[in-house]
N, C-alpha and C. Protein backbone atom coordinates (compact mmCIF):
# COMPACT_ATOMS: atom_id res chain seq x y z
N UNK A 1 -18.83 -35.38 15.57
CA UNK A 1 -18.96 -33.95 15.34
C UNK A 1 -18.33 -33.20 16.52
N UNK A 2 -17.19 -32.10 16.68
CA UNK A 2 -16.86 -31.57 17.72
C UNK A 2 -17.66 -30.78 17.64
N UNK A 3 -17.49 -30.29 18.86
CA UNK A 3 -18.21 -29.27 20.03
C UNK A 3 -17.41 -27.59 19.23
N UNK A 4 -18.96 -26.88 19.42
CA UNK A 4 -18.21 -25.60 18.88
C UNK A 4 -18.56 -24.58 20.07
N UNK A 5 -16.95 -24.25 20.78
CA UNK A 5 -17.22 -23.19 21.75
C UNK A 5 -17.59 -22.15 21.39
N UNK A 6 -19.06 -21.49 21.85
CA UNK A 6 -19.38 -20.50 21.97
C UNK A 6 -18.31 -19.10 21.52
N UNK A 7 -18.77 -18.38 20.66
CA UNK A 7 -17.78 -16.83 20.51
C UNK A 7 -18.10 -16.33 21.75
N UNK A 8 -19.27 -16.22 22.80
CA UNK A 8 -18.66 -15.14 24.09
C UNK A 8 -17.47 -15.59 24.53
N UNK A 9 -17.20 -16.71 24.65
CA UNK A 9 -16.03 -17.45 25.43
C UNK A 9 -15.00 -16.61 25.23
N UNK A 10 -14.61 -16.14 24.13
CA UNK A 10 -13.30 -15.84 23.49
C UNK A 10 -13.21 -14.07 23.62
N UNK A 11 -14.26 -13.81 23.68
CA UNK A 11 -14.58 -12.31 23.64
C UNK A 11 -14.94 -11.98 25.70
N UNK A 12 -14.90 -12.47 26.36
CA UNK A 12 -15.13 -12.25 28.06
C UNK A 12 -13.54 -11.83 28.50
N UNK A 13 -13.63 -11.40 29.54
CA UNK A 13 -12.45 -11.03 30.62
C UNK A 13 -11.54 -9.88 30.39
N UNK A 14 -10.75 -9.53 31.02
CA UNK A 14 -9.75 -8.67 30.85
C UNK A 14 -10.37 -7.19 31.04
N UNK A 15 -9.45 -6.44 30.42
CA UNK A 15 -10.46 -5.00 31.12
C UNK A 15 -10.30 -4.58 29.62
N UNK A 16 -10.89 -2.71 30.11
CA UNK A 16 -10.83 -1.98 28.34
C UNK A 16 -9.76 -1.88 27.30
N UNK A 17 -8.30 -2.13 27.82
CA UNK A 17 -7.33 -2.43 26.84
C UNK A 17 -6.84 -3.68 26.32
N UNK A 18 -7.63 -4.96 27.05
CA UNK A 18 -7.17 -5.71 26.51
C UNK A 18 -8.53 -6.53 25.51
N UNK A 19 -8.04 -6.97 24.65
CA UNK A 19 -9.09 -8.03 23.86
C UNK A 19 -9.44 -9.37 23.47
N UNK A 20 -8.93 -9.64 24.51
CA UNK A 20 -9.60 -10.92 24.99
C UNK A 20 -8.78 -11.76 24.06
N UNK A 21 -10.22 -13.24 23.62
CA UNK A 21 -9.43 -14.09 22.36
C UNK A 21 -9.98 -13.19 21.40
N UNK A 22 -10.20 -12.02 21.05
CA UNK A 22 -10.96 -12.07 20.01
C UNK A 22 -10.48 -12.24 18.65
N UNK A 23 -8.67 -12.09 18.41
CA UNK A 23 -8.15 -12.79 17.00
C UNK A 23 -8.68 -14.50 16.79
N UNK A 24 -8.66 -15.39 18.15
CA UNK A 24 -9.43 -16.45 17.98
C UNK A 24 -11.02 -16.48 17.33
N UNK A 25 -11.23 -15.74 17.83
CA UNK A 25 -12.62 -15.59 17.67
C UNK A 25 -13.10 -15.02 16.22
N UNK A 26 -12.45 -14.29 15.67
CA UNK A 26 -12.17 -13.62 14.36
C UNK A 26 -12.24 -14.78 13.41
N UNK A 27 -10.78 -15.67 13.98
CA UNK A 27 -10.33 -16.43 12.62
C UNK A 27 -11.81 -17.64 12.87
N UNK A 28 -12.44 -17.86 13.84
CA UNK A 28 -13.62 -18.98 13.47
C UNK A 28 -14.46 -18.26 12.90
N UNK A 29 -15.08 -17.33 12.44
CA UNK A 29 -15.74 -16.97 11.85
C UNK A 29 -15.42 -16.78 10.63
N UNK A 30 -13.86 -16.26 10.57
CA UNK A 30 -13.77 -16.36 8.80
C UNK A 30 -13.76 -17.94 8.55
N UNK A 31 -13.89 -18.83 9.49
CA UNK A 31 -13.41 -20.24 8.88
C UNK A 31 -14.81 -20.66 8.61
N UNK A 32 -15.55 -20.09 9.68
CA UNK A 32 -17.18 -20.80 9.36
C UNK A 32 -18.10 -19.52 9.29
N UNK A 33 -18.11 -18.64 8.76
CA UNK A 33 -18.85 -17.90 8.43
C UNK A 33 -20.24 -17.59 8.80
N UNK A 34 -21.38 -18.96 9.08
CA UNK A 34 -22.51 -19.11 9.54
C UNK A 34 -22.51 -18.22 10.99
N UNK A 35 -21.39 -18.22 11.72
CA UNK A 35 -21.10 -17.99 12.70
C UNK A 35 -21.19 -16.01 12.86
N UNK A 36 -21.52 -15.87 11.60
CA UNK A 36 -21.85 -14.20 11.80
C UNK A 36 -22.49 -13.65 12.64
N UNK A 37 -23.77 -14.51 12.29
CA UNK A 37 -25.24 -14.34 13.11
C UNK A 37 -25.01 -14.22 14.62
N UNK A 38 -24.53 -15.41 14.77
CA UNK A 38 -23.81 -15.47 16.49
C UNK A 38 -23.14 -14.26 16.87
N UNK A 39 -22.18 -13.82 16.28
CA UNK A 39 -21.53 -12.46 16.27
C UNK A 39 -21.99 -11.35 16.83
N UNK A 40 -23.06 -11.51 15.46
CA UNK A 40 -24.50 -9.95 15.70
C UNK A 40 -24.66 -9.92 17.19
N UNK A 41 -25.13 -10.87 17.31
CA UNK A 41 -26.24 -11.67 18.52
C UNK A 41 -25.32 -10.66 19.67
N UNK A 42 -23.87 -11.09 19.78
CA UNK A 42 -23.25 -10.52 20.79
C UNK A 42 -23.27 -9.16 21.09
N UNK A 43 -23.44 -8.39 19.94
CA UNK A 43 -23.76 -6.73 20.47
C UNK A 43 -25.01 -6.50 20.94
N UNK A 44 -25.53 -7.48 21.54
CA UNK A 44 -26.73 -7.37 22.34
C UNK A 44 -26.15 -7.89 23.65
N UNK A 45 -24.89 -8.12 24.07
CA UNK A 45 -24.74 -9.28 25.55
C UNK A 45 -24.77 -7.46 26.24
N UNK A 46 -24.85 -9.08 28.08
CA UNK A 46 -24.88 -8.02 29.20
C UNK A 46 -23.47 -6.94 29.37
N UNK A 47 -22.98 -7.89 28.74
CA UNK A 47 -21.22 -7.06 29.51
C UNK A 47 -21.16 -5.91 28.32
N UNK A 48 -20.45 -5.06 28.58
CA UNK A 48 -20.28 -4.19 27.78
C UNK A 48 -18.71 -4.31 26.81
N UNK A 49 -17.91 -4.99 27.06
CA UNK A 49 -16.82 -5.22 26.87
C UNK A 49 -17.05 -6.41 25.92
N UNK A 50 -17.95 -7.28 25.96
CA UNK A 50 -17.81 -8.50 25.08
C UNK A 50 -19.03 -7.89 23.61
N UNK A 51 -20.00 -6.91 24.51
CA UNK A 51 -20.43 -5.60 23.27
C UNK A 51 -19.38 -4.99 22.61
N UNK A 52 -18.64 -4.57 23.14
CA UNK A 52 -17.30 -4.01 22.42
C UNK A 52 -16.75 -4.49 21.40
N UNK A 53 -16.03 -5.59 21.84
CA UNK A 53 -15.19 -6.50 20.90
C UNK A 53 -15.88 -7.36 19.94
N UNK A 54 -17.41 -7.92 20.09
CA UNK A 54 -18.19 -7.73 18.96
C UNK A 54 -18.10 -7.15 17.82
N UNK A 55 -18.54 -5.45 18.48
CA UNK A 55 -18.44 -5.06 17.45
C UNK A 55 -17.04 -4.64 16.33
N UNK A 56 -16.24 -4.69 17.29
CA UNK A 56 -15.10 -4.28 16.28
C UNK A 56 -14.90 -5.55 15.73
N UNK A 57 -15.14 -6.62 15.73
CA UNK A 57 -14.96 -8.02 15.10
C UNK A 57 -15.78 -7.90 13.67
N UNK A 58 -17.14 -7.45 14.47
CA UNK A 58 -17.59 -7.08 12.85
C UNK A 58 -17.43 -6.03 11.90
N UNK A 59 -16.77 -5.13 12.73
CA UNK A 59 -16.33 -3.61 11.58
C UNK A 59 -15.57 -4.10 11.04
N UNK A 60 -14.33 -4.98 11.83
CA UNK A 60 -12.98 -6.10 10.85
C UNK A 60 -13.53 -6.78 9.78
N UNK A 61 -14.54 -7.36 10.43
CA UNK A 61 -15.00 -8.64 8.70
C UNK A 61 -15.86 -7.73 7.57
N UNK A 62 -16.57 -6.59 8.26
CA UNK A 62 -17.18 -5.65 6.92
C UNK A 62 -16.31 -5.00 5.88
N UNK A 63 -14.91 -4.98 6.64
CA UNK A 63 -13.82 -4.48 5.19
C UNK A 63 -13.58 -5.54 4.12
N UNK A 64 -13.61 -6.73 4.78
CA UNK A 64 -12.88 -7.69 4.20
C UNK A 64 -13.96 -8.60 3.37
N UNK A 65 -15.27 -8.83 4.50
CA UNK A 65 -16.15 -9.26 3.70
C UNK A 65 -17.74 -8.90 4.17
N UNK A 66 -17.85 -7.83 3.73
CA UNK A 66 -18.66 -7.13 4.07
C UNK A 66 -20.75 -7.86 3.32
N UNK A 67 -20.40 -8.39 2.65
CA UNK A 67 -21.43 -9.20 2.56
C UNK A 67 -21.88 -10.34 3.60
N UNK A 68 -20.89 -10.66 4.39
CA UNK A 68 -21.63 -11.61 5.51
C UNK A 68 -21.80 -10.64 6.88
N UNK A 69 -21.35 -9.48 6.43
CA UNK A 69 -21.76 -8.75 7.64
C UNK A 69 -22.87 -7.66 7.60
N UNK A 70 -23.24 -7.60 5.81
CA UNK A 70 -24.41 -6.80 5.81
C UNK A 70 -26.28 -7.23 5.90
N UNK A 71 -26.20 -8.72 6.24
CA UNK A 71 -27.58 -8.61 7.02
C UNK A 71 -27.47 -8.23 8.39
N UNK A 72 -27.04 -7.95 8.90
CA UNK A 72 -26.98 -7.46 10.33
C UNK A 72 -26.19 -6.31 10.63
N UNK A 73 -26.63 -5.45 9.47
CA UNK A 73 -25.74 -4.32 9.43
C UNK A 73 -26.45 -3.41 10.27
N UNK A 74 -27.74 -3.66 10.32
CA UNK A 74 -28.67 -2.68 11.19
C UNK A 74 -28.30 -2.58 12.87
N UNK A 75 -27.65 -3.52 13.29
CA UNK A 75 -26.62 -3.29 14.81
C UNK A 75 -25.98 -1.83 14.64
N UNK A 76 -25.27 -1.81 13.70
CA UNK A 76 -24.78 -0.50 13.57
C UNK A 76 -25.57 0.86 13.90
N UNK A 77 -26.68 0.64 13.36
CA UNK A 77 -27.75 1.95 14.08
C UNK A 77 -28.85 1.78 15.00
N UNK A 78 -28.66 0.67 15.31
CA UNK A 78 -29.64 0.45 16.52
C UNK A 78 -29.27 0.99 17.72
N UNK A 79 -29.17 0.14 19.07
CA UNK A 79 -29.24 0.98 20.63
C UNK A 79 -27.73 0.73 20.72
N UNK A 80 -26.99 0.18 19.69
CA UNK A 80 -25.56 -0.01 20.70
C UNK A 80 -25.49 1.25 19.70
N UNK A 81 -25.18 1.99 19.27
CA UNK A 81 -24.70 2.97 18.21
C UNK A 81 -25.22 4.37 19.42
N UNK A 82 -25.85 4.09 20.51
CA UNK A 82 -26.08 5.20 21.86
C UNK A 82 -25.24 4.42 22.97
N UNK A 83 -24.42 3.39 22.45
CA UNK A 83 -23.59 3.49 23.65
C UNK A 83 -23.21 4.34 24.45
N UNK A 84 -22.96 4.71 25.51
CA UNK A 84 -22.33 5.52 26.56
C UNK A 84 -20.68 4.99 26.62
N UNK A 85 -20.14 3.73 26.32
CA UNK A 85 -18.72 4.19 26.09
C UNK A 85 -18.29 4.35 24.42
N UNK A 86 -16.99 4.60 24.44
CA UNK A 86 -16.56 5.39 23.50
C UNK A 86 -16.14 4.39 22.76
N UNK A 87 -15.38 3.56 23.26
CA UNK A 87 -14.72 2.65 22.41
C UNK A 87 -15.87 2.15 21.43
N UNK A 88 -17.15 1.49 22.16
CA UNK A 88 -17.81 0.76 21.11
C UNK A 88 -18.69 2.37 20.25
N UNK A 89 -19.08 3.32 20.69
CA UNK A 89 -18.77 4.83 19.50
C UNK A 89 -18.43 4.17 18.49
N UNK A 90 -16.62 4.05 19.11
CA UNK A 90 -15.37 4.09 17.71
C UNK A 90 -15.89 3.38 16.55
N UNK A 91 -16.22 2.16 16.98
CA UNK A 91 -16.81 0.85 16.47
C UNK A 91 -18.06 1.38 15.24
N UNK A 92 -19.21 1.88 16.04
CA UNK A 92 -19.98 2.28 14.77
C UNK A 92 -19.60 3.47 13.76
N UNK A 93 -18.63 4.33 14.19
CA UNK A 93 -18.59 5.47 13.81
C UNK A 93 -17.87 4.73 12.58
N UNK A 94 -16.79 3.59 12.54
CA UNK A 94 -16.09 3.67 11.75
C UNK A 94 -16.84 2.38 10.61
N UNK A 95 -17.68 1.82 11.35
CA UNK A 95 -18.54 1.00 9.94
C UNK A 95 -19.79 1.02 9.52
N UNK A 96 -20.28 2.08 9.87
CA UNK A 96 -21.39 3.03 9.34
C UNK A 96 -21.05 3.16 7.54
N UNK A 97 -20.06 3.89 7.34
CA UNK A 97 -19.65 3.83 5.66
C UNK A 97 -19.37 2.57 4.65
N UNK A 98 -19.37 1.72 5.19
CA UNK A 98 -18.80 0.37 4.93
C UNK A 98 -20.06 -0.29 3.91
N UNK A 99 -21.19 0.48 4.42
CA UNK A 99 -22.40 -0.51 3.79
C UNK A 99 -23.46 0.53 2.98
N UNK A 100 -24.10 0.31 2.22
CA UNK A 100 -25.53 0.82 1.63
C UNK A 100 -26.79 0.87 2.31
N UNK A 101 -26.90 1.75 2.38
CA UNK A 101 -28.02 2.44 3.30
C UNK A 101 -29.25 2.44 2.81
N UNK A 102 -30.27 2.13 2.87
CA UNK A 102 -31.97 2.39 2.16
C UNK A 102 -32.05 3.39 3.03
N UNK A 103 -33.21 4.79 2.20
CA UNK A 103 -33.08 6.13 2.33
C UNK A 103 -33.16 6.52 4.53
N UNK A 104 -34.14 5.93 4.93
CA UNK A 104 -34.58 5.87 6.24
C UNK A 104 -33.44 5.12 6.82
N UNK A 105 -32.53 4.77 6.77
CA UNK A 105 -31.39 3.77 7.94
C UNK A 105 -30.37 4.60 7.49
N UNK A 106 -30.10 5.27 6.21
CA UNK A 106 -28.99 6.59 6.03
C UNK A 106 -29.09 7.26 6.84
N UNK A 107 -30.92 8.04 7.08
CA UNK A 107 -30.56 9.32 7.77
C UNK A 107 -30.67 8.59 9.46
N UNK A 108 -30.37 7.49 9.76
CA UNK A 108 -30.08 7.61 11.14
C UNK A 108 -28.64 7.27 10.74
N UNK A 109 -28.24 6.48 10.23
CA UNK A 109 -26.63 6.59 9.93
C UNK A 109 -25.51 8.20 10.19
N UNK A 110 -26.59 8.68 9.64
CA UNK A 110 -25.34 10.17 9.35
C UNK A 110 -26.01 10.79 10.25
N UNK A 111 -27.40 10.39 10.99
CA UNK A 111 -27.52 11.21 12.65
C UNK A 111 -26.27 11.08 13.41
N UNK A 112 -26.37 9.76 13.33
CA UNK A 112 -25.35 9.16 14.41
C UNK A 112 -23.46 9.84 14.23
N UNK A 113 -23.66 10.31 13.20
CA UNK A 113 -22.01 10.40 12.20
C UNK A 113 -22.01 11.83 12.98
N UNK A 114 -23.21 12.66 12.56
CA UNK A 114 -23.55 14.37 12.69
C UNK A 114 -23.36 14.54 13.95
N UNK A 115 -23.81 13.44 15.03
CA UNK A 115 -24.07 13.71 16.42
C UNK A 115 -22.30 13.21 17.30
N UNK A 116 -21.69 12.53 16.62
CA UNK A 116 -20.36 12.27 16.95
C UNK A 116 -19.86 12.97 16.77
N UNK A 117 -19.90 13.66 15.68
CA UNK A 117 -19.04 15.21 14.94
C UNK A 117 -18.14 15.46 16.91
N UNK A 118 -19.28 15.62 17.36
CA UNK A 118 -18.51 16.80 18.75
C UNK A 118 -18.84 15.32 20.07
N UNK A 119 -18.33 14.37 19.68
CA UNK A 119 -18.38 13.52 20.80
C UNK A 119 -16.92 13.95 21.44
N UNK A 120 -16.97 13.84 22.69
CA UNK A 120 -15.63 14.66 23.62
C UNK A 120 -14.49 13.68 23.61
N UNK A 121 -14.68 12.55 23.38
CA UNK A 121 -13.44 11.79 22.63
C UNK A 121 -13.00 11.89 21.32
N UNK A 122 -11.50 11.76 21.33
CA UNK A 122 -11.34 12.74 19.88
C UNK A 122 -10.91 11.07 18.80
N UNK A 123 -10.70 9.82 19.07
CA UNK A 123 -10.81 8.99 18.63
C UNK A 123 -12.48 8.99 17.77
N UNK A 124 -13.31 8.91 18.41
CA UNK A 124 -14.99 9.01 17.85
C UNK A 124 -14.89 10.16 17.27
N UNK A 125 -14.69 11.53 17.50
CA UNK A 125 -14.94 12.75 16.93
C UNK A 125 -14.08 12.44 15.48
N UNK A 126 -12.81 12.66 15.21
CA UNK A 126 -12.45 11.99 14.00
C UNK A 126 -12.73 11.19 13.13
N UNK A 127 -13.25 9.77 13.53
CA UNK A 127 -13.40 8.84 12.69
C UNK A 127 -14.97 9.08 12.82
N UNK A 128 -15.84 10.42 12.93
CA UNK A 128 -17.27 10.39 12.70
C UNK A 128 -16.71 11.38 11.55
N UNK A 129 -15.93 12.22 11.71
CA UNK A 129 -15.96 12.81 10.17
C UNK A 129 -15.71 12.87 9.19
N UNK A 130 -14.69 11.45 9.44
CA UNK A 130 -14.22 11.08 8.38
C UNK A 130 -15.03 9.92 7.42
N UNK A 131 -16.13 9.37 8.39
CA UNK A 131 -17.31 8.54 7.63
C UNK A 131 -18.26 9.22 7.25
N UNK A 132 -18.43 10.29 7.97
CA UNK A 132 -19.21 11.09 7.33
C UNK A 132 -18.75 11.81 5.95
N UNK A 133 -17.69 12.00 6.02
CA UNK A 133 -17.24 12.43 4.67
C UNK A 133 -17.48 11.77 3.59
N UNK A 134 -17.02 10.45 3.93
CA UNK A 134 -17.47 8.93 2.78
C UNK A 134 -18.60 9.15 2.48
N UNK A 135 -19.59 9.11 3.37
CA UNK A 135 -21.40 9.36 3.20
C UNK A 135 -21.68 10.14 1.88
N UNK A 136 -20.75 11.91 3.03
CA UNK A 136 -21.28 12.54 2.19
C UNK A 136 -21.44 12.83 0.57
N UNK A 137 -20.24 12.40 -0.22
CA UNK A 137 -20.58 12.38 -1.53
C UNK A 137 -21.36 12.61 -1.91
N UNK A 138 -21.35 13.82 -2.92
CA UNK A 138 -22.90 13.93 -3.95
C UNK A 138 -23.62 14.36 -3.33
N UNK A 139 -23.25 15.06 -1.74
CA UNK A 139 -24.50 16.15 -1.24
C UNK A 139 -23.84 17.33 -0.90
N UNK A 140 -24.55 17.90 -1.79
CA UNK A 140 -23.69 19.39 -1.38
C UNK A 140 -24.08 19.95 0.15
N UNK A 141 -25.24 19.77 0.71
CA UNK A 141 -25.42 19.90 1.89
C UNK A 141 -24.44 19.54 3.14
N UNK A 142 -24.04 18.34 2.64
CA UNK A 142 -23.18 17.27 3.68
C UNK A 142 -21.83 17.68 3.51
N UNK A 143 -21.29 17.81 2.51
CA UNK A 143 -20.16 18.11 2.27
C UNK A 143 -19.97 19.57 2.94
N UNK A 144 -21.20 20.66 2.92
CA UNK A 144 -20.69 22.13 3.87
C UNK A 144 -20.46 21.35 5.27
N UNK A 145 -20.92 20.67 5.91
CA UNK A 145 -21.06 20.34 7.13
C UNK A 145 -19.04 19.47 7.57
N UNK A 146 -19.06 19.08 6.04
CA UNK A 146 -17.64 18.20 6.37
C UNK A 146 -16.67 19.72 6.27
N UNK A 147 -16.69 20.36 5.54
CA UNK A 147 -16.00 21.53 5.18
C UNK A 147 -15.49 22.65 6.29
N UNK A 148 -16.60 22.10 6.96
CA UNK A 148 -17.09 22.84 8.19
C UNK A 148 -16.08 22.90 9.52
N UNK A 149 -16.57 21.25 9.45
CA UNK A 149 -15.63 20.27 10.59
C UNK A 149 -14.43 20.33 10.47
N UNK A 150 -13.79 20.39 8.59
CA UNK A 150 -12.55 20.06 8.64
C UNK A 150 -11.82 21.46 8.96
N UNK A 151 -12.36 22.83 8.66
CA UNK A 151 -11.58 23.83 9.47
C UNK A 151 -11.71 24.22 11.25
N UNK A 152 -12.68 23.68 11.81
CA UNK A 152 -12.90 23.04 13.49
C UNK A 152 -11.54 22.37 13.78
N UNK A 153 -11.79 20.96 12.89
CA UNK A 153 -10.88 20.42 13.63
C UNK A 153 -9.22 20.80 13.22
N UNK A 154 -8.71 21.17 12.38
CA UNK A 154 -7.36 22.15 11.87
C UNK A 154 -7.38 23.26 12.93
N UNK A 155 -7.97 23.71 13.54
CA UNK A 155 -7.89 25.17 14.20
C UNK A 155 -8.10 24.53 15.66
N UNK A 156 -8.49 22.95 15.95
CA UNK A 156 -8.35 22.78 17.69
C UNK A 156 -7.47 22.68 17.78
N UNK A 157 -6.47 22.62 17.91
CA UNK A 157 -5.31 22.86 18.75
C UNK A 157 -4.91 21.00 19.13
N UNK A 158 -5.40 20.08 18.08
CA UNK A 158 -5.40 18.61 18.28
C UNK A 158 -4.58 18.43 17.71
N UNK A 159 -3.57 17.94 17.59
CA UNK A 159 -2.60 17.49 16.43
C UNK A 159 -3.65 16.00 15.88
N UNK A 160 -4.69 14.99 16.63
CA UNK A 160 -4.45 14.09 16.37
C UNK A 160 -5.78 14.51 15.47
N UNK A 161 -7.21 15.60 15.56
CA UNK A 161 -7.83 16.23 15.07
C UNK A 161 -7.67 16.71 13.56
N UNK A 162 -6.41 17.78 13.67
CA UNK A 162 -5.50 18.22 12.34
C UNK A 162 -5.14 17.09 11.73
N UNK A 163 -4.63 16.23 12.00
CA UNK A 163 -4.28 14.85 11.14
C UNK A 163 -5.17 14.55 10.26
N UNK A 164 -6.18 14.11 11.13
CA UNK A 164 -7.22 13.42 10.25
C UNK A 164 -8.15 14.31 9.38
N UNK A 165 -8.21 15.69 9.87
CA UNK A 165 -8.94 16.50 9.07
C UNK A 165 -7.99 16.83 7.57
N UNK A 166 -6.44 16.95 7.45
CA UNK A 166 -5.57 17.04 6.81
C UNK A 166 -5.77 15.54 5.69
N UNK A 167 -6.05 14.62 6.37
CA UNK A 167 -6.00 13.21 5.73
C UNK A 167 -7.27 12.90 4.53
N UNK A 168 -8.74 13.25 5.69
CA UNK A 168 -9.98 13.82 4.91
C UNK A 168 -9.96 14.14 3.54
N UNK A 169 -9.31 15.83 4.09
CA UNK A 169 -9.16 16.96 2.90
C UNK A 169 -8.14 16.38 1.75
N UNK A 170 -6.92 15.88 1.92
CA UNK A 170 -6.59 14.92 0.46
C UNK A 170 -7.44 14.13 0.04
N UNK A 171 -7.73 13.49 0.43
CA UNK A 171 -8.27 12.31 0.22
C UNK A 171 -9.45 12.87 -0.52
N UNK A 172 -10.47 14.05 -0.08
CA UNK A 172 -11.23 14.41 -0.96
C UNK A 172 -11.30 14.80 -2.38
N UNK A 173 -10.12 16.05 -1.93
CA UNK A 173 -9.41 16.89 -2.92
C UNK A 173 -9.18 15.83 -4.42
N UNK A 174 -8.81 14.72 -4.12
CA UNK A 174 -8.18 13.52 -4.99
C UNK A 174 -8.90 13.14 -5.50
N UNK A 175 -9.97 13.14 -5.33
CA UNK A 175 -11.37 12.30 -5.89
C UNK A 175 -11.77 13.38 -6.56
N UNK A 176 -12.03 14.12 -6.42
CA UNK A 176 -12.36 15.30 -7.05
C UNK A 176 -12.15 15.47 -8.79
């Protein structure tokens, strides 16, 4: 039976732009799947960087296969979702929508979405309104709040803001 190296291994070193092994680390988990759990586990480590790349490992496998990543979907709104850096923000902001919510883990979901709205990084500020938008469907409440945001962010003076609020607003408009 070989030896199965540990996922921190692959996810340690380097600084905030780089990411480690984590395409290594990716493809063992799509190969062995059991290996989710382990995953989770990591958005609990000491380093904040191997928290990081965690989680975007699992926002990656919730598009693709979001059933081995929805028992432990509750990482997403737990204490890393108050991270203090941004990058891992990015991380929940953008797989918060990805999953089904029971009524009580929604409304911390779209706390967390509502409370990014004006996070001072405009990577998190974007991709919170644009999951929030997903959310919102079918609430007319939520949707003033996206309506809201999307003439905010058209009128900051962001091009990268206007983009995504521009991207939103089709994208809504279309469904419609």
């Amino acid at each position: 039976m070989p030896l199965t190296r540990p996922l921190r291994l692959f996810l340690i070193g380097g600084d905030r732009r780089s990411i480690a092994q984590a395409r290594q680390a990716l493809q063992l988990v799509i190969d062995e799947p059991s290996r989710v759990a382990e995953l989770a586990a990591l958005t609990g480590d000491e380093e904040w960087l191997v928290r990081q790349r965690a989680a975007d490992l699992l926002e990656k496998l919730a598009h693709s296969h979001p059933d081995w990543v929805a028992p432990h979907k509750r990482v997403f709104i737990g204490p890393l979702a108050d991270s203090e850096q941004w990058e891992i923000r990015l991380q929940i902001v953008r797989a918060l929508p990805l999953f089904e919510w029971p009524p009580a883990q929604r409304r911390r979901a779209l706390e967390i979405l509502r409370r990014d709205l004006d996070h001072p990084q405009t990577f998190v500020k974007a991709w919170a309104l644009d999951s929030f938008a997903t959310m919102a469907k079918g609430d007319g409440r939520l949707r003033a709040i996206v309506r809201r945001y999307l003439r905010r962010f058209e009128q900051s003076g962001s091009k990268a803001l206007a983009a995504r609020a521009r991207h939103i607003a089709d994208r809504l408009s279309s469904a419609r």
